[in-house]
PDB file of N, CA and C in Angstrom:
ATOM      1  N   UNK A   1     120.370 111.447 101.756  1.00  0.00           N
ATOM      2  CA  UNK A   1     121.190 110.492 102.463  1.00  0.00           C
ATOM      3  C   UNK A   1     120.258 109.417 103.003  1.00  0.00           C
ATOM      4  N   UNK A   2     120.363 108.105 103.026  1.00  0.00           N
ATOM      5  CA  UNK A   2     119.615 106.940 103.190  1.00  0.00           C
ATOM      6  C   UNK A   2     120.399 106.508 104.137  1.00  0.00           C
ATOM      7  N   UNK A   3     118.876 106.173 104.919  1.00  0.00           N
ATOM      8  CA  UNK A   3     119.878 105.494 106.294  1.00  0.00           C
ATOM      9  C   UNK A   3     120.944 104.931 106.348  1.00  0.00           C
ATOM     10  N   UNK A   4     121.867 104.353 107.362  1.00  0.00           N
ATOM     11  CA  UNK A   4     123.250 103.854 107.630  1.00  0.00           C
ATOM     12  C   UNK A   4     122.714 102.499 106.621  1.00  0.00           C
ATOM     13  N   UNK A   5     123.661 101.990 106.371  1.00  0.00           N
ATOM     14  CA  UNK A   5     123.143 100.431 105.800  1.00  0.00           C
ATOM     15  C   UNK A   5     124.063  99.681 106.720  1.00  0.00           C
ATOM     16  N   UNK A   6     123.479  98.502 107.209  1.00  0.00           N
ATOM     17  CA  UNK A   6     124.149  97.930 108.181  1.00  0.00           C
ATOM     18  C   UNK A   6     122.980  98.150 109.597  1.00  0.00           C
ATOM     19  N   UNK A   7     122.534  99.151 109.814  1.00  0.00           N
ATOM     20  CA  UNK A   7     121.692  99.695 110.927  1.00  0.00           C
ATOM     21  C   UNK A   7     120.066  98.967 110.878  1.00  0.00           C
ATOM     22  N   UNK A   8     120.049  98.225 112.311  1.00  0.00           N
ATOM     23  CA  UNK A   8     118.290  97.723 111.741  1.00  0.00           C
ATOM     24  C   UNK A   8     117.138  99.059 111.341  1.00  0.00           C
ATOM     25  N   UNK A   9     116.409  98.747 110.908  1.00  0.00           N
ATOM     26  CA  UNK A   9     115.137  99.394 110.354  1.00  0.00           C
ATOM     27  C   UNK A   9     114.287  98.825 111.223  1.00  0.00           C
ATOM     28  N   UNK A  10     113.638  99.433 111.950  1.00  0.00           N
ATOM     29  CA  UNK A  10     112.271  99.027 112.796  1.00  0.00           C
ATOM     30  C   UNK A  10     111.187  99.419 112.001  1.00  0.00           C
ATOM     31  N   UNK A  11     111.316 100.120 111.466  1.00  0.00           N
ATOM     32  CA  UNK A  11     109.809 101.134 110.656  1.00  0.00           C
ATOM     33  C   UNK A  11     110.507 101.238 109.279  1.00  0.00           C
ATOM     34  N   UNK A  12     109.759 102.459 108.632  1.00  0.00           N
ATOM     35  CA  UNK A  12     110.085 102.613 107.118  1.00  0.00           C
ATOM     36  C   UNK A  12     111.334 103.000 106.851  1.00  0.00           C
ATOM     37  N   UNK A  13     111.880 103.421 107.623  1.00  0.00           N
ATOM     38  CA  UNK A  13     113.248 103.346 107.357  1.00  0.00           C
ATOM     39  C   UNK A  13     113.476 105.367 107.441  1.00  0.00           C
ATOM     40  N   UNK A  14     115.000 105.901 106.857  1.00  0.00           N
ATOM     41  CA  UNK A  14     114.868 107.203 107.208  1.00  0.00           C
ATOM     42  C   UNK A  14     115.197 108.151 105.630  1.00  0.00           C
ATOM     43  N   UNK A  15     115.141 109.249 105.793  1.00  0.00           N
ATOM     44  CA  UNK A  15     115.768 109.987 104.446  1.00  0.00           C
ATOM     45  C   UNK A  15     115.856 110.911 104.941  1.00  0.00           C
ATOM     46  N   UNK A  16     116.859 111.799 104.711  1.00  0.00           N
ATOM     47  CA  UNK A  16     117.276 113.091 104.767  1.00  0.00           C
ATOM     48  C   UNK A  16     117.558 113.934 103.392  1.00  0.00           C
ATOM     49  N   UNK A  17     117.343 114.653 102.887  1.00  0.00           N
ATOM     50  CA  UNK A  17     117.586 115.185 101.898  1.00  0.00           C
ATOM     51  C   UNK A  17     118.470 116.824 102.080  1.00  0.00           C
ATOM     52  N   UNK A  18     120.302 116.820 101.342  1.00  0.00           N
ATOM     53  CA  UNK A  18     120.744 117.736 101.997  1.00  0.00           C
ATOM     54  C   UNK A  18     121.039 118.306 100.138  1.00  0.00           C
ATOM     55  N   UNK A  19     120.600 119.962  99.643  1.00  0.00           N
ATOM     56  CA  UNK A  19     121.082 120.192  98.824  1.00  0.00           C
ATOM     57  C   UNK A  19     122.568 120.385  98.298  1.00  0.00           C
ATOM     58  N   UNK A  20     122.810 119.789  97.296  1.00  0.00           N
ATOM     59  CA  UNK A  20     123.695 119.504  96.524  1.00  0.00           C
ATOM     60  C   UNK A  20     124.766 120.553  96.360  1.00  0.00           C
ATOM     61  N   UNK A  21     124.555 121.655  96.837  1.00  0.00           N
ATOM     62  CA  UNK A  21     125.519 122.904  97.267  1.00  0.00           C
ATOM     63  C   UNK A  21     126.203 123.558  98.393  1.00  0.00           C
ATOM     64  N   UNK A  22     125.442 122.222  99.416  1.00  0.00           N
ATOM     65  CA  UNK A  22     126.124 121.822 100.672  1.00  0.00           C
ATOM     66  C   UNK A  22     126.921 120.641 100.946  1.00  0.00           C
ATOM     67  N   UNK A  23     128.182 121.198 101.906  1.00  0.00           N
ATOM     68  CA  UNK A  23     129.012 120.044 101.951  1.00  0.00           C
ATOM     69  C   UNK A  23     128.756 119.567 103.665  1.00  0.00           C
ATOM     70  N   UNK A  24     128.260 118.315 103.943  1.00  0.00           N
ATOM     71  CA  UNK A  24     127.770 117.424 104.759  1.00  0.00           C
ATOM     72  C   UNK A  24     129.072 116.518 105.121  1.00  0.00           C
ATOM     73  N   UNK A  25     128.789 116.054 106.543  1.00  0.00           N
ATOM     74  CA  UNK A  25     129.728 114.688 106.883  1.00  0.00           C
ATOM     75  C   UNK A  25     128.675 114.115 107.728  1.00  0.00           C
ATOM     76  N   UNK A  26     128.143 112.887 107.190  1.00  0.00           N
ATOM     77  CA  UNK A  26     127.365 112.056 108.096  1.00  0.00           C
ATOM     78  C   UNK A  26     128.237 111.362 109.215  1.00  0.00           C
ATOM     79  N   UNK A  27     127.466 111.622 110.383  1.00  0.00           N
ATOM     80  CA  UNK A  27     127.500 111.167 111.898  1.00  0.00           C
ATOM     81  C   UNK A  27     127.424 109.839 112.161  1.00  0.00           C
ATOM     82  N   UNK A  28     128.338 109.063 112.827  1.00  0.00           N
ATOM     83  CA  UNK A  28     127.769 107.959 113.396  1.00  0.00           C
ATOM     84  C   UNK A  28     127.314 108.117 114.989  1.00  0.00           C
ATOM     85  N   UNK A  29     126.049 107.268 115.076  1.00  0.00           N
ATOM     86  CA  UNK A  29     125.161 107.925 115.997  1.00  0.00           C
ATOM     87  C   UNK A  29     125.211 106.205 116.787  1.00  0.00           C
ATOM     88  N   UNK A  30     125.355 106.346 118.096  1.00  0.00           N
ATOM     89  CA  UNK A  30     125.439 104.952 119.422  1.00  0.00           C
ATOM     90  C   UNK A  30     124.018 105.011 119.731  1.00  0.00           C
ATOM     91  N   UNK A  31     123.068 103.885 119.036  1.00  0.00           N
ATOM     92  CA  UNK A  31     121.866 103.978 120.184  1.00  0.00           C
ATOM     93  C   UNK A  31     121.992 102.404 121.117  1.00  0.00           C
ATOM     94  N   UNK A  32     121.950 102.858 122.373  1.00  0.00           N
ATOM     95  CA  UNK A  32     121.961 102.065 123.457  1.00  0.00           C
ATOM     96  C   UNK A  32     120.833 101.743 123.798  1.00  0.00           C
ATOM     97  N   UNK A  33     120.206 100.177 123.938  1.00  0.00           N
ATOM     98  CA  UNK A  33     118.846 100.398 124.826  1.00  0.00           C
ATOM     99  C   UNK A  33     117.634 101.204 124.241  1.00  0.00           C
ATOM    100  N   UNK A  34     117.376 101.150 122.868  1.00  0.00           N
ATOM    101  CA  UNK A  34     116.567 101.446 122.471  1.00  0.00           C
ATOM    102  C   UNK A  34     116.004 101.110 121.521  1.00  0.00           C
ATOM    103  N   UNK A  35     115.245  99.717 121.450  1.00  0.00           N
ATOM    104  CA  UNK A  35     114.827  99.040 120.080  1.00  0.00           C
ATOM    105  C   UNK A  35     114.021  99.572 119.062  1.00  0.00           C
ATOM    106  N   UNK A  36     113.448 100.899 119.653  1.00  0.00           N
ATOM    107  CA  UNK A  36     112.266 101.339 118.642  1.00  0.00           C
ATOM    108  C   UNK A  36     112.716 102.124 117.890  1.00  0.00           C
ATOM    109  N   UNK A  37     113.602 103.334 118.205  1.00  0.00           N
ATOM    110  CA  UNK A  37     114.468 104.412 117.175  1.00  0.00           C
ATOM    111  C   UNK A  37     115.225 104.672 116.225  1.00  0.00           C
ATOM    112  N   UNK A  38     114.710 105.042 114.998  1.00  0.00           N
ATOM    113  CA  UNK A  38     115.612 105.262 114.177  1.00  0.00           C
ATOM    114  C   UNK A  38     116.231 106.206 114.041  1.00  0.00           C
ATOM    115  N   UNK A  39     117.617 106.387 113.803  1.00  0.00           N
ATOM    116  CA  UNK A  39     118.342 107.819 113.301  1.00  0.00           C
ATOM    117  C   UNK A  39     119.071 108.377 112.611  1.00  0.00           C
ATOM    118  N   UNK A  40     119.550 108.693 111.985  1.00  0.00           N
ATOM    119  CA  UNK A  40     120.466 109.578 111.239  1.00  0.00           C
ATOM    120  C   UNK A  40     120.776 110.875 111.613  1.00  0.00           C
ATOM    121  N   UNK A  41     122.287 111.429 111.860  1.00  0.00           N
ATOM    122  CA  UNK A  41     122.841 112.469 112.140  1.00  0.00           C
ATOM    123  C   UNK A  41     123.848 112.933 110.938  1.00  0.00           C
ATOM    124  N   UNK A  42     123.611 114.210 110.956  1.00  0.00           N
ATOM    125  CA  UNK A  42     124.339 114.488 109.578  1.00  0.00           C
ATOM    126  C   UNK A  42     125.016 115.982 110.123  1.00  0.00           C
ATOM    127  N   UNK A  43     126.416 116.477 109.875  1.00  0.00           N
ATOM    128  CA  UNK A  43     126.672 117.759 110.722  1.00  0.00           C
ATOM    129  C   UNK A  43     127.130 118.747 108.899  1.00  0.00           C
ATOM    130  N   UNK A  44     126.151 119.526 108.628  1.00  0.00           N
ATOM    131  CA  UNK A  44     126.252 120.456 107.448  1.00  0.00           C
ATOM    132  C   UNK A  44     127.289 121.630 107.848  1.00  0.00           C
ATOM    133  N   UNK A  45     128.243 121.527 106.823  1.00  0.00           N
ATOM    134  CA  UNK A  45     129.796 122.214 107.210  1.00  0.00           C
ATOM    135  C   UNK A  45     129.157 123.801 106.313  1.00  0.00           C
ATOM    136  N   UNK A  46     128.283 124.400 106.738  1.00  0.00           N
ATOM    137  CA  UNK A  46     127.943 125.856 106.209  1.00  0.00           C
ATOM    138  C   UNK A  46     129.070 126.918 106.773  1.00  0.00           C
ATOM    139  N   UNK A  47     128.524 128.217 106.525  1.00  0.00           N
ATOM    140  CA  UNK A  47     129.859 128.832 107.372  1.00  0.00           C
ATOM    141  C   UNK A  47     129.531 128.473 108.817  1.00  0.00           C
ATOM    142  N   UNK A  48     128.519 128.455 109.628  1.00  0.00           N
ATOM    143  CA  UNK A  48     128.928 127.875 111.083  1.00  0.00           C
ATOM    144  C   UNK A  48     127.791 126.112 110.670  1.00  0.00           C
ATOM    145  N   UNK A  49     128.905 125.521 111.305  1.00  0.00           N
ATOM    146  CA  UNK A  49     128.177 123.840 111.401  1.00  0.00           C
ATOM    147  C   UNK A  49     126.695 124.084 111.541  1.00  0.00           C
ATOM    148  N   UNK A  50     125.895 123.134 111.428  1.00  0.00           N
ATOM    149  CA  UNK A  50     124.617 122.308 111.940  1.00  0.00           C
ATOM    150  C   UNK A  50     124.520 120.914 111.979  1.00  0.00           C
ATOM    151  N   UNK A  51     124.428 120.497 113.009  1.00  0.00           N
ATOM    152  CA  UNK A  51     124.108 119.366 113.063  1.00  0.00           C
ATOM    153  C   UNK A  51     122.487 118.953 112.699  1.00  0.00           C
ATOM    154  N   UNK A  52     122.207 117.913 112.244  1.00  0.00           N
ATOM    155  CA  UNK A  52     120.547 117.598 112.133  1.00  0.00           C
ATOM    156  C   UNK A  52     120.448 116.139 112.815  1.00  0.00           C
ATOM    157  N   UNK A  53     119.599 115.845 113.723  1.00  0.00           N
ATOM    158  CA  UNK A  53     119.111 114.509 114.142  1.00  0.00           C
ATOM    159  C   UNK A  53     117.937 114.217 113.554  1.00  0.00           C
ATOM    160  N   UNK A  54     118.260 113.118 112.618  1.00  0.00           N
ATOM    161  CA  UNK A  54     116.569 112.827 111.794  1.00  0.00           C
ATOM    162  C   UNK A  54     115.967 111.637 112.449  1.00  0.00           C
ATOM    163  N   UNK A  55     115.017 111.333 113.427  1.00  0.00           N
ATOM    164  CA  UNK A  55     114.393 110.602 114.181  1.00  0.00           C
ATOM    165  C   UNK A  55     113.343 109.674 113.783  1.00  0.00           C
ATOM    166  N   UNK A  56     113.008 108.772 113.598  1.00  0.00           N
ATOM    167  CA  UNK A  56     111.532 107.650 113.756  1.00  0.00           C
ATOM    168  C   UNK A  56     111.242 106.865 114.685  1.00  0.00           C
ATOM    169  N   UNK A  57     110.128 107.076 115.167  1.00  0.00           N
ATOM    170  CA  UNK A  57     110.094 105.947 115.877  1.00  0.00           C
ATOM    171  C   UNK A  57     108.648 105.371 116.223  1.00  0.00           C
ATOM    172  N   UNK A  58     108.561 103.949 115.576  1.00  0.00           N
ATOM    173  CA  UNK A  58     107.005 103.991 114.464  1.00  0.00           C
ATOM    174  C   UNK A  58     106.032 103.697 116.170  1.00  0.00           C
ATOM    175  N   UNK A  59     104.834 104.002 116.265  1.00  0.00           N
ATOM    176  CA  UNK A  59     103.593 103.774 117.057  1.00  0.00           C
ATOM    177  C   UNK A  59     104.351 102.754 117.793  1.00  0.00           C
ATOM    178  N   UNK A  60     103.701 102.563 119.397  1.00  0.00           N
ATOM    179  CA  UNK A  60     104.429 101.660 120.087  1.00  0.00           C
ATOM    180  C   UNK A  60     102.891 101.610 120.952  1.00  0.00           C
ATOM    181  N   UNK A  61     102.429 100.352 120.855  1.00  0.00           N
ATOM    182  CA  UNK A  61     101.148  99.656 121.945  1.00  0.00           C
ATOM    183  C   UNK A  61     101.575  99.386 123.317  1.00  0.00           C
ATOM    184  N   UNK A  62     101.435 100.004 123.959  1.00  0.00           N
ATOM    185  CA  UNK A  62     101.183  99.507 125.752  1.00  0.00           C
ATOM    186  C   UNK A  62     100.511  98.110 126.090  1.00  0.00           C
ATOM    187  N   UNK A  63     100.923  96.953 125.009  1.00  0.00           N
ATOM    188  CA  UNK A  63     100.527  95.823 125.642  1.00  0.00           C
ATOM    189  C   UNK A  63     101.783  95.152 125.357  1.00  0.00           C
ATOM    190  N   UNK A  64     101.024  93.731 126.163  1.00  0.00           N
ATOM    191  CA  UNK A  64     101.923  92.596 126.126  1.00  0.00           C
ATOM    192  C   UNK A  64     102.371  91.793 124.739  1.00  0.00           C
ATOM    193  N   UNK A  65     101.513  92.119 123.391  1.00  0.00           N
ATOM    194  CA  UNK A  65     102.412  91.861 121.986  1.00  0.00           C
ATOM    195  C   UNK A  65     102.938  92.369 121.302  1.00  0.00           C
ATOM    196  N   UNK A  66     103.467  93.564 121.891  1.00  0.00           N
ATOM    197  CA  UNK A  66     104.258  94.740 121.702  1.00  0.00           C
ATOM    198  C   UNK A  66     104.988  95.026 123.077  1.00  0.00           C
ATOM    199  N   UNK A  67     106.313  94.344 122.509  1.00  0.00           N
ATOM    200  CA  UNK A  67     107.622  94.400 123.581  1.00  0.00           C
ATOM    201  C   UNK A  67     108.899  95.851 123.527  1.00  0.00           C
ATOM    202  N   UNK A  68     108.896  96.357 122.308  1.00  0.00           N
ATOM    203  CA  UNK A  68     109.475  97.576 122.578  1.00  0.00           C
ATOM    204  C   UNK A  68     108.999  98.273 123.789  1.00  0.00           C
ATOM    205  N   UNK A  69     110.553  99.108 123.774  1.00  0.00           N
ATOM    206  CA  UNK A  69     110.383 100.511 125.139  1.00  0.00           C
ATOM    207  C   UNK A  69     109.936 101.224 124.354  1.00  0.00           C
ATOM    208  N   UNK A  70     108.297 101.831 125.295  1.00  0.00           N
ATOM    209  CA  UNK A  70     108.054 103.101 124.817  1.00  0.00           C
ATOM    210  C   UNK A  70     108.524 104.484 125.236  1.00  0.00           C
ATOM    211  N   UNK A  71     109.658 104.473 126.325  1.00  0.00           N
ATOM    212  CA  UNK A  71     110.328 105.485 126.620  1.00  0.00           C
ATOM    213  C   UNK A  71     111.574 105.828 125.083  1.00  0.00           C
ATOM    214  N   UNK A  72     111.551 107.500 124.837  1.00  0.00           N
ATOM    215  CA  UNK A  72     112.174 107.977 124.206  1.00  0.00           C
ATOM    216  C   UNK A  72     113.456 108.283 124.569  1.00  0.00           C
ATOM    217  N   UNK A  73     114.642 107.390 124.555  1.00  0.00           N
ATOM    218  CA  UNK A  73     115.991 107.883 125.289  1.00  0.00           C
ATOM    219  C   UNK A  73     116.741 108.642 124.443  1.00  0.00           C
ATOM    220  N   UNK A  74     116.669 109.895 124.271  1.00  0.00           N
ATOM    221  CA  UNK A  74     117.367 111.111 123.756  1.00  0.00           C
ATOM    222  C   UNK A  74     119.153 110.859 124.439  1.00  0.00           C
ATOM    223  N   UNK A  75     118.861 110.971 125.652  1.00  0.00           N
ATOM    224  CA  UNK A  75     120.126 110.491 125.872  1.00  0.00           C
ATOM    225  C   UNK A  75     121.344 109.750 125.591  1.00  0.00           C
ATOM    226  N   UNK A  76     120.597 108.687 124.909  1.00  0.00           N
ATOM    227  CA  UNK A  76     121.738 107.489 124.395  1.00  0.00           C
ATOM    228  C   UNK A  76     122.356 107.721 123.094  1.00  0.00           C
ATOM    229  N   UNK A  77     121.895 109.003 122.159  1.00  0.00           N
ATOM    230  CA  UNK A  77     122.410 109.435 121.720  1.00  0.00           C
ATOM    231  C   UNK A  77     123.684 110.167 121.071  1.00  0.00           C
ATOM    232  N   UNK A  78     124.374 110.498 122.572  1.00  0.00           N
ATOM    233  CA  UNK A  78     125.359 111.379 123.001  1.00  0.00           C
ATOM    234  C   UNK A  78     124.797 113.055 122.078  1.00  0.00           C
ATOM    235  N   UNK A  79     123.786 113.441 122.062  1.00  0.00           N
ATOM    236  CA  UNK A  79     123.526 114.388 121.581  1.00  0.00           C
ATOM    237  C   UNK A  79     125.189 115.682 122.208  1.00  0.00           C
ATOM    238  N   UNK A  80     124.780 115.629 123.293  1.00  0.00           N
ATOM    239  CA  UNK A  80     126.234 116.305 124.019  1.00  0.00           C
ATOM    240  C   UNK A  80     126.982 116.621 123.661  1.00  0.00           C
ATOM    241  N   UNK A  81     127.540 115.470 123.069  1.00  0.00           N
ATOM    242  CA  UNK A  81     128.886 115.662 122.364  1.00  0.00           C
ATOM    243  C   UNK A  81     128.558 116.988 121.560  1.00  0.00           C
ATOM    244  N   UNK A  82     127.416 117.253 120.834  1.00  0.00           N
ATOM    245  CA  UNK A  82     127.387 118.842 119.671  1.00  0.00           C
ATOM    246  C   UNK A  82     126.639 119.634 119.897  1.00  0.00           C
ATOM    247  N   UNK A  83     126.619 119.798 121.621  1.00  0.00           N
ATOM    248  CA  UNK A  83     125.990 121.284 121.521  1.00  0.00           C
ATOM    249  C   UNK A  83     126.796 122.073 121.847  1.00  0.00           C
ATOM    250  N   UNK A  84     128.256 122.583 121.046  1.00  0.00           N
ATOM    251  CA  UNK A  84     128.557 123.529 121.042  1.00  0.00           C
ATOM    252  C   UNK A  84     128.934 123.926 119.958  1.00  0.00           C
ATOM    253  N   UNK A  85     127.316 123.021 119.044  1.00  0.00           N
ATOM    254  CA  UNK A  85     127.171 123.414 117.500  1.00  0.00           C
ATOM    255  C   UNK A  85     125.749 123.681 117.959  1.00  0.00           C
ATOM    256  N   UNK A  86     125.415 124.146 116.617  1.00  0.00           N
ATOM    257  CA  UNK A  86     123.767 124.517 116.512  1.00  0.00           C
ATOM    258  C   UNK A  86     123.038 123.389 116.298  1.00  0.00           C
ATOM    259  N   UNK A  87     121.691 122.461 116.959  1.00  0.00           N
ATOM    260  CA  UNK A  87     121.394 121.330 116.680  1.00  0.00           C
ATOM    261  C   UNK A  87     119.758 120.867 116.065  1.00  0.00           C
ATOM    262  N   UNK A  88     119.876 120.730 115.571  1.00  0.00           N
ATOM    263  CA  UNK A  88     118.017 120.789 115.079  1.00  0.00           C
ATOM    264  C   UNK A  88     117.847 119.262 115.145  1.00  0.00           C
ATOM    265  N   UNK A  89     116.776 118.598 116.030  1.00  0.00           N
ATOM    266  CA  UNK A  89     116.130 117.386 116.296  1.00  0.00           C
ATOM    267  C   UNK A  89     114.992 117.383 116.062  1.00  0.00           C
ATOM    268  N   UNK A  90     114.785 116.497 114.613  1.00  0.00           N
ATOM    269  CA  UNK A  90     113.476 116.633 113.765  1.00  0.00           C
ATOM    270  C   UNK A  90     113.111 115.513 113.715  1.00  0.00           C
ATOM    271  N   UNK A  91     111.722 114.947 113.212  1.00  0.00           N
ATOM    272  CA  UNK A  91     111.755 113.792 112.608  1.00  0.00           C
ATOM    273  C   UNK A  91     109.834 113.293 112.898  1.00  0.00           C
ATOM    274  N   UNK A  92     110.015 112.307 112.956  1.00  0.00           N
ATOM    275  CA  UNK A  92     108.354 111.456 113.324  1.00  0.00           C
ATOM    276  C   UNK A  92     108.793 110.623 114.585  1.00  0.00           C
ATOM    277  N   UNK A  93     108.150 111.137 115.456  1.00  0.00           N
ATOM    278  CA  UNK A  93     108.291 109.846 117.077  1.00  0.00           C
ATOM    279  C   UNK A  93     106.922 109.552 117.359  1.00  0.00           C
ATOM    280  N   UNK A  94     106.058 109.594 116.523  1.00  0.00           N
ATOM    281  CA  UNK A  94     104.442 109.594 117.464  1.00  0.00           C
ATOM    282  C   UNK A  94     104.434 109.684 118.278  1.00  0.00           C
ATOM    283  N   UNK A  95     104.639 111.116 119.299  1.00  0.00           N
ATOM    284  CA  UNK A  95     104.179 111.300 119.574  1.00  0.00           C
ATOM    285  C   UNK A  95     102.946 112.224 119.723  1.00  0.00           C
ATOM    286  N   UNK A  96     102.110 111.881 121.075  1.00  0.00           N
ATOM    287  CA  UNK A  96     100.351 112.542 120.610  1.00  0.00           C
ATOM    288  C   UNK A  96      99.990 112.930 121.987  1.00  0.00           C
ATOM    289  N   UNK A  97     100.099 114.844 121.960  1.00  0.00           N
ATOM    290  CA  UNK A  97      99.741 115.775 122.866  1.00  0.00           C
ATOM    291  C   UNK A  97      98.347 116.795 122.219  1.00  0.00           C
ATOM    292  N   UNK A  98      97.551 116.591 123.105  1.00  0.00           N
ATOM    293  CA  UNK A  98      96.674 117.632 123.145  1.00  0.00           C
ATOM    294  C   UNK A  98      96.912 118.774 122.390  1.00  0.00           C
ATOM    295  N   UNK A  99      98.529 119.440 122.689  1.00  0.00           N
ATOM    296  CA  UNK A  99      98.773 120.696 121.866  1.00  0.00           C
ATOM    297  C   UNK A  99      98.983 120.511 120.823  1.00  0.00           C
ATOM    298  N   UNK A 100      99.527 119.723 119.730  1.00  0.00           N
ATOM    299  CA  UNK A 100      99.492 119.514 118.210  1.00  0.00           C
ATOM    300  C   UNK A 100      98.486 118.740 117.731  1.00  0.00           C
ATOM    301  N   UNK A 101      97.500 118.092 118.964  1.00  0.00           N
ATOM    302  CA  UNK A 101      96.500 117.332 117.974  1.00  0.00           C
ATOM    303  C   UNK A 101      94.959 117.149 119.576  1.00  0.00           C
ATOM    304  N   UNK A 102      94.286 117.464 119.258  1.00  0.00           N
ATOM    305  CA  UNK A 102      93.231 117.691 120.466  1.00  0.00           C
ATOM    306  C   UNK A 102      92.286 116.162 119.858  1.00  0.00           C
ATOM    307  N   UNK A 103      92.177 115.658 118.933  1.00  0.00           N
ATOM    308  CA  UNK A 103      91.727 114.100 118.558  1.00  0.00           C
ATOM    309  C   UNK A 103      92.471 113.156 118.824  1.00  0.00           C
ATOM    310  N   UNK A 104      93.438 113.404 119.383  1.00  0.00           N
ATOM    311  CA  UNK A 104      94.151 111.726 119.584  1.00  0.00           C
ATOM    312  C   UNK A 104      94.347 111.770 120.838  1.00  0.00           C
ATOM    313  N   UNK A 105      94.111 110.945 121.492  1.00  0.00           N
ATOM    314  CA  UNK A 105      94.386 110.469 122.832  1.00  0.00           C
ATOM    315  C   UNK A 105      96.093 110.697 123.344  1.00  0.00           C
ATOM    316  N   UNK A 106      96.469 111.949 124.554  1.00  0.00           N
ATOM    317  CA  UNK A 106      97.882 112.163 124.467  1.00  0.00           C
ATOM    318  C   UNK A 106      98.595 110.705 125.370  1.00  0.00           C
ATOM    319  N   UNK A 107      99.628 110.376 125.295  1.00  0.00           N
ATOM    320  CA  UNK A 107     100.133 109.502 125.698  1.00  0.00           C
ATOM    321  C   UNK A 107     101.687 109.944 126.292  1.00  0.00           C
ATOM    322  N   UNK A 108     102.472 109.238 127.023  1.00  0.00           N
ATOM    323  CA  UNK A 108     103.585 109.554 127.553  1.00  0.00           C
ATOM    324  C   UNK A 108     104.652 110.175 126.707  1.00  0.00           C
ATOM    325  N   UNK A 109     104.971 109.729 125.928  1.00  0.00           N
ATOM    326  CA  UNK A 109     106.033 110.211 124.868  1.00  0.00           C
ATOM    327  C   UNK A 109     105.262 111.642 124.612  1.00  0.00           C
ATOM    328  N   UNK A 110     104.370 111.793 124.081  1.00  0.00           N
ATOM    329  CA  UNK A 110     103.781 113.483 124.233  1.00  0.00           C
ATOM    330  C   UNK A 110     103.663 114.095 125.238  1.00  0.00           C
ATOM    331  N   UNK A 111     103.558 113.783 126.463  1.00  0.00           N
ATOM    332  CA  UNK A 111     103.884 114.605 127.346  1.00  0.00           C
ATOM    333  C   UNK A 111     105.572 114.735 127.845  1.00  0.00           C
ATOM    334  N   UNK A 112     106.262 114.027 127.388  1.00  0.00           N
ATOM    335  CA  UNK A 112     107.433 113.822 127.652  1.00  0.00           C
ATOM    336  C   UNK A 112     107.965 115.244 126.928  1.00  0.00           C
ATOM    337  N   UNK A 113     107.538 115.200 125.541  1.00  0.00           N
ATOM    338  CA  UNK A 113     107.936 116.305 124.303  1.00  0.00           C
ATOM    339  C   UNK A 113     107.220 117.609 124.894  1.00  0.00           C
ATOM    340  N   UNK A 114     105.780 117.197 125.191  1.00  0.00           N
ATOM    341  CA  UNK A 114     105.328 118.898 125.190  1.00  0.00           C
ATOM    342  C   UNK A 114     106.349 119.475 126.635  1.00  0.00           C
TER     343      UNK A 114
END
């Protein structure tokens, strides 16, 4: 499944890949207030649902020529609305904690996650 079309692309854009022996209904997903995130939600109709949130959200500089928020708003999501499905939130957010990577300098969004 290829991102929404219609939806900006900040970064490379998204893919989900759901096998062909599953029946899927892609999500439309509200992001509010958040220029850097990409997403795709897809809810896989198995015998009990799953929802999947497929996430990007490319490197973000703490200066002044780099105007994106580097806060991660999970919230604006309405994730809510499906947790009284099973929910798996996957994807690439760079972020960079000590615990998955002891060479990169950790930054807020990784401590936010760890």
């Amino acid at each position: 499944i290829p991102k929404q079309v219609g939806k900006p692309i900040v970064g490379g854009g998204l893919l989900l890949y759901i096998k062909n022996t599953h029946s899927f209904k892609e999500l439309e997903v509200t992001q509010e207030d958040d220029d850097a995130l990409e997403v795709q939600a897809v809810e896989v109709l198995c015998p009990e649902p799953l929802v999947i949130y497929n996430l990007y959200r490319p490197p973000i500089k703490c200066e002044a020529a780099d105007s994106r928020n580097p806060d991660l708003k999970l919230d604006t999501l309405k994730i809510k609305e499906h947790m009284q499905k099973d929910v798996v939130i996957m994807g690439d957010i760079n972020a960079h904690n000590f615990l998955w990577d002891l060479n990169l300098e950790e930054d807020l969004l990784g401590e936010m996650v760890a």
